[in-house]
PDB file of N, CA and C in Angstrom:
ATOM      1  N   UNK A   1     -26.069  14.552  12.403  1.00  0.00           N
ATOM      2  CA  UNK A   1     -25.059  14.142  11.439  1.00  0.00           C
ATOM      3  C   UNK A   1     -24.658  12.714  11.791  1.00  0.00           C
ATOM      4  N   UNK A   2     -25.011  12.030  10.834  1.00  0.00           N
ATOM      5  CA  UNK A   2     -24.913  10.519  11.008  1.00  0.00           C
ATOM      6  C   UNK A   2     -23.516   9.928  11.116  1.00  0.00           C
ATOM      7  N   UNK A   3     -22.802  10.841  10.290  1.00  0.00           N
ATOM      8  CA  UNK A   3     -21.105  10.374  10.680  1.00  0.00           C
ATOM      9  C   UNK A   3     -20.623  10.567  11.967  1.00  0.00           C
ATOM     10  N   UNK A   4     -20.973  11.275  12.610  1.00  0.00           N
ATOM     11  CA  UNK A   4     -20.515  11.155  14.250  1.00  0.00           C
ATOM     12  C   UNK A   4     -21.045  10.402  15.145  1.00  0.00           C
ATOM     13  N   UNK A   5     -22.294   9.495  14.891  1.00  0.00           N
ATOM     14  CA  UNK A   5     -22.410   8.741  15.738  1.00  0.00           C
ATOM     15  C   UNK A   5     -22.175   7.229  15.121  1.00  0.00           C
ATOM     16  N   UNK A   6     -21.547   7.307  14.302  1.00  0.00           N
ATOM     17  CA  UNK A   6     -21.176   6.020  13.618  1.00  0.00           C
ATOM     18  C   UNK A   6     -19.961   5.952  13.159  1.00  0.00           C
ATOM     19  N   UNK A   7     -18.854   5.736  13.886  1.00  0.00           N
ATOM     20  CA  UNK A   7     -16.920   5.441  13.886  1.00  0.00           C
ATOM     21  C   UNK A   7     -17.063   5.199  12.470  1.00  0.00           C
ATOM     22  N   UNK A   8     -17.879   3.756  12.123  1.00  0.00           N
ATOM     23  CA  UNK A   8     -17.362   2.694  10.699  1.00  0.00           C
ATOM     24  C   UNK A   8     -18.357   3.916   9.469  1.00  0.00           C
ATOM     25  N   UNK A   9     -19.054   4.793   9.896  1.00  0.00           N
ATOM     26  CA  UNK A   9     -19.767   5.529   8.988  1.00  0.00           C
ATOM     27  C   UNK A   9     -18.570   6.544   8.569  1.00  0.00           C
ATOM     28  N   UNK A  10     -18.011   7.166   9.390  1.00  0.00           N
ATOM     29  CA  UNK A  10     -17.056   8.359   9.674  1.00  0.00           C
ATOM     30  C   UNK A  10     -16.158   7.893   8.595  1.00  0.00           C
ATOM     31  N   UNK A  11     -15.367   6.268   9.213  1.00  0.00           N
ATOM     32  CA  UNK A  11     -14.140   6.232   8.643  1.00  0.00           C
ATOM     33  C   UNK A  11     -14.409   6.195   6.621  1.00  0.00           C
ATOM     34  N   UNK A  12     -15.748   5.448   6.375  1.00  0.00           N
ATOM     35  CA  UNK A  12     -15.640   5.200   5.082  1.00  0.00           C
ATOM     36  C   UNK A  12     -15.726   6.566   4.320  1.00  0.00           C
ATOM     37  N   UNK A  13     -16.574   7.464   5.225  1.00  0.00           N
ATOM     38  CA  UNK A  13     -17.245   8.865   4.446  1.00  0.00           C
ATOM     39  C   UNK A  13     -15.181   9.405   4.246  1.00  0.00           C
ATOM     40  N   UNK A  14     -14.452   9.337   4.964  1.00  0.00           N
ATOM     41  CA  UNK A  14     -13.013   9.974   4.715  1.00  0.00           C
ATOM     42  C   UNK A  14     -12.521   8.994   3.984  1.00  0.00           C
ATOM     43  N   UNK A  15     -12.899   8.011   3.992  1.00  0.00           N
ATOM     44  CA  UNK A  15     -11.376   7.296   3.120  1.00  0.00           C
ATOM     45  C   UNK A  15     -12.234   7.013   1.573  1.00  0.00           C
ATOM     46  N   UNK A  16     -13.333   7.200   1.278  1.00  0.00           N
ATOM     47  CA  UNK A  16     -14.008   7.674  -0.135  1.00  0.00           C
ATOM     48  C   UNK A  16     -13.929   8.606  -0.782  1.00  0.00           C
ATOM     49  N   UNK A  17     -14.026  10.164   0.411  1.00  0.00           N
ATOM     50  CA  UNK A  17     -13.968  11.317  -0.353  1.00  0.00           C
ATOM     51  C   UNK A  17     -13.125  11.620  -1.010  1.00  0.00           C
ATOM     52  N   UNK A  18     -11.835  11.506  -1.048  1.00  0.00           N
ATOM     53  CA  UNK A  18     -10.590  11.600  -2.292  1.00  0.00           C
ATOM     54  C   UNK A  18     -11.052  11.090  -3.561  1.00  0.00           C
ATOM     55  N   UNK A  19     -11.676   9.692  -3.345  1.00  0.00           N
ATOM     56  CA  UNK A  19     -12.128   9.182  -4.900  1.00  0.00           C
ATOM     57  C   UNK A  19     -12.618   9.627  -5.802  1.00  0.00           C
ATOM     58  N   UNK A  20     -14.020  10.688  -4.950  1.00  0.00           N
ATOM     59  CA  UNK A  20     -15.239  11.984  -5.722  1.00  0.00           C
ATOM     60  C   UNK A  20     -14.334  13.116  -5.774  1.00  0.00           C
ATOM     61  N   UNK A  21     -13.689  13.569  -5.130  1.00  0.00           N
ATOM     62  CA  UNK A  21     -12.951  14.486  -5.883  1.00  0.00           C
ATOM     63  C   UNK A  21     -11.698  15.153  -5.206  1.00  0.00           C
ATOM     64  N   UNK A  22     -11.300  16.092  -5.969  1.00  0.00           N
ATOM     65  CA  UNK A  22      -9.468  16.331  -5.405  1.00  0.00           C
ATOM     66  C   UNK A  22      -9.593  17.281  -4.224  1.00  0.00           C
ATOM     67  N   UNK A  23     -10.342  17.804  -3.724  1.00  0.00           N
ATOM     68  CA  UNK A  23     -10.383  19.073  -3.052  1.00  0.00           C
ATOM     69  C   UNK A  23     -10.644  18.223  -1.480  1.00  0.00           C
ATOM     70  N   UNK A  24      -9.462  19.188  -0.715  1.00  0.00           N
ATOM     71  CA  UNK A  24      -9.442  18.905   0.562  1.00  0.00           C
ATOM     72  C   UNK A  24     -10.963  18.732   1.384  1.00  0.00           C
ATOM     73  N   UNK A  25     -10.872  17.855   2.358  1.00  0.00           N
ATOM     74  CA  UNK A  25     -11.799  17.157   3.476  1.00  0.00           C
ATOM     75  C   UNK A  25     -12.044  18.272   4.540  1.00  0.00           C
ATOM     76  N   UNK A  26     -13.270  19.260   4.269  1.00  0.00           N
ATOM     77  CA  UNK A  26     -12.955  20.350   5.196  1.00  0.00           C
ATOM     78  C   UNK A  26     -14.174  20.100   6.072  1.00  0.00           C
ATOM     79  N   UNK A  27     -14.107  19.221   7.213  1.00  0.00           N
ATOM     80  CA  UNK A  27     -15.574  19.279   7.880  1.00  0.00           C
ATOM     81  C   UNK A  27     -15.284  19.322   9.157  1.00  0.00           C
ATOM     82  N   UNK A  28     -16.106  20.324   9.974  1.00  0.00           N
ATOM     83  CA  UNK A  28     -16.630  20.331  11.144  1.00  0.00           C
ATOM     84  C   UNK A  28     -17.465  19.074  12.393  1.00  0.00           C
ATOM     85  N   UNK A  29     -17.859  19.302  13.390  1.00  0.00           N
ATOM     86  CA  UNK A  29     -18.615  18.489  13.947  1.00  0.00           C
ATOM     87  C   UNK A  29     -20.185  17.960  13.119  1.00  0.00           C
ATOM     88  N   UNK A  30     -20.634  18.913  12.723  1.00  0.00           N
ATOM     89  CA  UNK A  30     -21.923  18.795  12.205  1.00  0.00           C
ATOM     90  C   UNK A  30     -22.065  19.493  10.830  1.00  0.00           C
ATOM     91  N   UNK A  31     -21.311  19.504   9.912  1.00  0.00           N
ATOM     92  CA  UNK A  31     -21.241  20.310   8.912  1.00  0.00           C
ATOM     93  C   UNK A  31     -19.697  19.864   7.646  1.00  0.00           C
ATOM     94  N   UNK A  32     -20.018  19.822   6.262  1.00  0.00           N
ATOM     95  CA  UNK A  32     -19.212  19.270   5.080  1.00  0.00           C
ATOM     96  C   UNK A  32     -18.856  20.655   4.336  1.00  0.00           C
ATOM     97  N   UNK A  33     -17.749  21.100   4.662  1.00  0.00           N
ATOM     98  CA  UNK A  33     -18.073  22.845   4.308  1.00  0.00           C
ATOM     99  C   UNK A  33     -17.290  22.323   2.859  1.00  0.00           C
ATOM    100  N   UNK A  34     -17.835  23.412   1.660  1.00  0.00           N
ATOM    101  CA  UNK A  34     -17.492  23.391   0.504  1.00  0.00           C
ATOM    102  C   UNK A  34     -17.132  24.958  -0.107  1.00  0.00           C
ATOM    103  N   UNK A  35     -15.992  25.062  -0.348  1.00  0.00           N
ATOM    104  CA  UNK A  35     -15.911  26.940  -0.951  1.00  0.00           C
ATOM    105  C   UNK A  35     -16.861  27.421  -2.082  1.00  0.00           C
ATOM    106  N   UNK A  36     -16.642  26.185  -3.057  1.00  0.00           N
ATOM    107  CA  UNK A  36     -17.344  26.084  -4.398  1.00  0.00           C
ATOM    108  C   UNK A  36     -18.640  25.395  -4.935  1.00  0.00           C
ATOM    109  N   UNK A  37     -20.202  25.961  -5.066  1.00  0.00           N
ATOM    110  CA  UNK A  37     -21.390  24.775  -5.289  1.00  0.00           C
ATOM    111  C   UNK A  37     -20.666  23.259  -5.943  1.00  0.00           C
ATOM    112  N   UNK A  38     -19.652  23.954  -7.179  1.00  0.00           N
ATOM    113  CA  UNK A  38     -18.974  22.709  -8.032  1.00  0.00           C
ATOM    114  C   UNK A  38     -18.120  21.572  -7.409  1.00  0.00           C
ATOM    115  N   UNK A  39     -17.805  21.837  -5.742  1.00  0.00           N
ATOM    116  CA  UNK A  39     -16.864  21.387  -5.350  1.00  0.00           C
ATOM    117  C   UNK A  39     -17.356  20.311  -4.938  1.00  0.00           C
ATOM    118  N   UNK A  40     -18.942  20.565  -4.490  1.00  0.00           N
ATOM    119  CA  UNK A  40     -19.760  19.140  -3.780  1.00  0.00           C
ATOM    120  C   UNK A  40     -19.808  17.827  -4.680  1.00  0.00           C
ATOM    121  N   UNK A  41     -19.370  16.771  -3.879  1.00  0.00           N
ATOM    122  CA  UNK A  41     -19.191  15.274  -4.478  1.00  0.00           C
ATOM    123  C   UNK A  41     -20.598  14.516  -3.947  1.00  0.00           C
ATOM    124  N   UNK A  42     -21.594  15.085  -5.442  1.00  0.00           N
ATOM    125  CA  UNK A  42     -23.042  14.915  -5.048  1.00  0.00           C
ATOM    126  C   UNK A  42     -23.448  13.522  -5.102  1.00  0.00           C
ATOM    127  N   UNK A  43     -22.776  12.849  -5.557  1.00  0.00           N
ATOM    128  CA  UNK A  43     -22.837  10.957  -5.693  1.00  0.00           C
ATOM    129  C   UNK A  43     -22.048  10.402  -4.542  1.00  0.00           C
ATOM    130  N   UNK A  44     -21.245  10.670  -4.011  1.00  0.00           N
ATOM    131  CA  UNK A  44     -21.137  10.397  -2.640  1.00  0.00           C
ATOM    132  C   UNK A  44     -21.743  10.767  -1.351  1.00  0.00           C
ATOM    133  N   UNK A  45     -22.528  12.223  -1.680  1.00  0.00           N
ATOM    134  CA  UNK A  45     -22.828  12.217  -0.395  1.00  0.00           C
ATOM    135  C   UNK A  45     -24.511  12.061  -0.942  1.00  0.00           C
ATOM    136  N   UNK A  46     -25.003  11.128  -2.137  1.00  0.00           N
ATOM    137  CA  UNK A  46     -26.122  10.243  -2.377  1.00  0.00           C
ATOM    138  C   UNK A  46     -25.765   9.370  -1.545  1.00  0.00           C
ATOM    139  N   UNK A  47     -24.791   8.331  -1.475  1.00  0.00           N
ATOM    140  CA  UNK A  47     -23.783   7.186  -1.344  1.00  0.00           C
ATOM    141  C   UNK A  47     -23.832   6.992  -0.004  1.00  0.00           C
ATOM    142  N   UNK A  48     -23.930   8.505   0.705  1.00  0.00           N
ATOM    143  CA  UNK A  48     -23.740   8.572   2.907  1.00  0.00           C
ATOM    144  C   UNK A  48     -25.375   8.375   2.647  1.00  0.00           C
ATOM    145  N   UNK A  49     -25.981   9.292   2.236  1.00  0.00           N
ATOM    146  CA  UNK A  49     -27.555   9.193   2.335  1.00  0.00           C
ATOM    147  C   UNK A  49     -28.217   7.783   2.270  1.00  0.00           C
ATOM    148  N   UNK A  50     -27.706   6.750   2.028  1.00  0.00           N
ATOM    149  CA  UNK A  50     -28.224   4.983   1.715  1.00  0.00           C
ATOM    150  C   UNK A  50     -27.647   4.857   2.671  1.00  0.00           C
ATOM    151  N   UNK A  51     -26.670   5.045   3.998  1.00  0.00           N
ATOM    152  CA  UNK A  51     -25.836   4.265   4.257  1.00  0.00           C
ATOM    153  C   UNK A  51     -26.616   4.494   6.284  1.00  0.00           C
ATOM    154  N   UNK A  52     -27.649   5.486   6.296  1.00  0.00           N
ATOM    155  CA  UNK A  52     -27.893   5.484   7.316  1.00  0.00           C
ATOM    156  C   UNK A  52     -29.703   5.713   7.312  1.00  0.00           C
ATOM    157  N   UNK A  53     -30.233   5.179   7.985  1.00  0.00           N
ATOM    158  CA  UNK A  53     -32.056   4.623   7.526  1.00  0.00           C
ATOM    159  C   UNK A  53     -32.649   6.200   8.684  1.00  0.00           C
ATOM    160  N   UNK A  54     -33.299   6.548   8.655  1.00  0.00           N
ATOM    161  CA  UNK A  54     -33.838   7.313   9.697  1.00  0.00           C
ATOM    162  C   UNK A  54     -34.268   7.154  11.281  1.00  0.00           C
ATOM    163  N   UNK A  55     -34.750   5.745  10.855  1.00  0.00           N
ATOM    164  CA  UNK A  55     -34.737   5.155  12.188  1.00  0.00           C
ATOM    165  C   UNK A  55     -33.651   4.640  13.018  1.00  0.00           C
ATOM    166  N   UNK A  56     -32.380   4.615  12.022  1.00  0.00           N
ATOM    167  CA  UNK A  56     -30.906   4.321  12.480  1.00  0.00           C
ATOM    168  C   UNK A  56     -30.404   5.408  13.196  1.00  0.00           C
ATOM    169  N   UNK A  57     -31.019   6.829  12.611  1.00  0.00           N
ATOM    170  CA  UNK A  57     -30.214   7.511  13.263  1.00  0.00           C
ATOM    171  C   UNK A  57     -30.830   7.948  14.609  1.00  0.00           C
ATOM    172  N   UNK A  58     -32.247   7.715  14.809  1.00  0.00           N
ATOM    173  CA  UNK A  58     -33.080   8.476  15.951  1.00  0.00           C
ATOM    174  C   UNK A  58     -32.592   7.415  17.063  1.00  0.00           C
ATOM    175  N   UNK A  59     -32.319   5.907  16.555  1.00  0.00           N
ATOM    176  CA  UNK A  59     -31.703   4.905  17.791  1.00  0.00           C
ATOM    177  C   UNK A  59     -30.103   5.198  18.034  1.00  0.00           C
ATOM    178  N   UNK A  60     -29.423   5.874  17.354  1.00  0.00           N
ATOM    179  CA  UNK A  60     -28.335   6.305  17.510  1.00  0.00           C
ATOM    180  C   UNK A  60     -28.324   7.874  18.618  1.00  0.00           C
ATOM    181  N   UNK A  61     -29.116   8.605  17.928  1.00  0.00           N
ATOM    182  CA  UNK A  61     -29.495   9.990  18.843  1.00  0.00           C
ATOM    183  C   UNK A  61     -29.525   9.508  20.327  1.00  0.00           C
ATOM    184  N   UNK A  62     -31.022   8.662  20.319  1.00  0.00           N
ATOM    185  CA  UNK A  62     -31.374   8.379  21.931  1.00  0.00           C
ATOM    186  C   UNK A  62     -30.881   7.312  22.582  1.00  0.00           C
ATOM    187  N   UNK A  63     -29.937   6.409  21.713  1.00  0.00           N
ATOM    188  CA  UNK A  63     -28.887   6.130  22.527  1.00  0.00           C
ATOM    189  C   UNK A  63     -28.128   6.890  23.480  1.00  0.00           C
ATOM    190  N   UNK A  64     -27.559   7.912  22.873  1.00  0.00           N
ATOM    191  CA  UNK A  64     -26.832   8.885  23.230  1.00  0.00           C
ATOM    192  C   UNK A  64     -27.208  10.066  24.393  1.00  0.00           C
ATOM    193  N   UNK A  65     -28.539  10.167  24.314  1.00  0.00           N
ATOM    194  CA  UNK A  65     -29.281  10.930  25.448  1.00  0.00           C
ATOM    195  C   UNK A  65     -29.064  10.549  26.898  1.00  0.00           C
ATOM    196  N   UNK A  66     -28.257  11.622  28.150  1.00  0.00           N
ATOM    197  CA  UNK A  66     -28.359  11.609  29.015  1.00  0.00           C
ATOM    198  C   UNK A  66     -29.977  11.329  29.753  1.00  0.00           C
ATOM    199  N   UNK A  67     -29.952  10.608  30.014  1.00  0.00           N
ATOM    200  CA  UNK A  67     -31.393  10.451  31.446  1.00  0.00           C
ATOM    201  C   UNK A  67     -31.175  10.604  32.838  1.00  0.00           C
TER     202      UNK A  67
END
């Protein structure tokens, strides 16, 4: 989950989600929980999907790896 290893990723993914829609910010460490399929704000979380490259996140991962 790309929002936890990225502070400036984290903060925008919370201070956007109100915009996509009214329903409370219910997320876990690794997980965007939704009660309702209708509830998902599918153009924003298009919006997180541009915002982190694959190779961004595997240098973010093994950054993070104890050696």
């Amino acid at each position: 989950m790309g929002l936890y290893s990225d502070p400036n990723l984290f903060d925008w993914f919370v201070r956007e989600y109100p915009t996509y829609t009214n329903q409370k910010l219910d997320m876990g460490k690794s997980c965007i929980r939704f009660k309702k399929i209708t509830d998902i704000p599918y153009k924003l979380i298009g919006e997180l999907m541009k915002k982190m490259t694959v190779k961004e996140w595997i240098s973010a991962y093994e950054s993070r790896l104890k050696k």
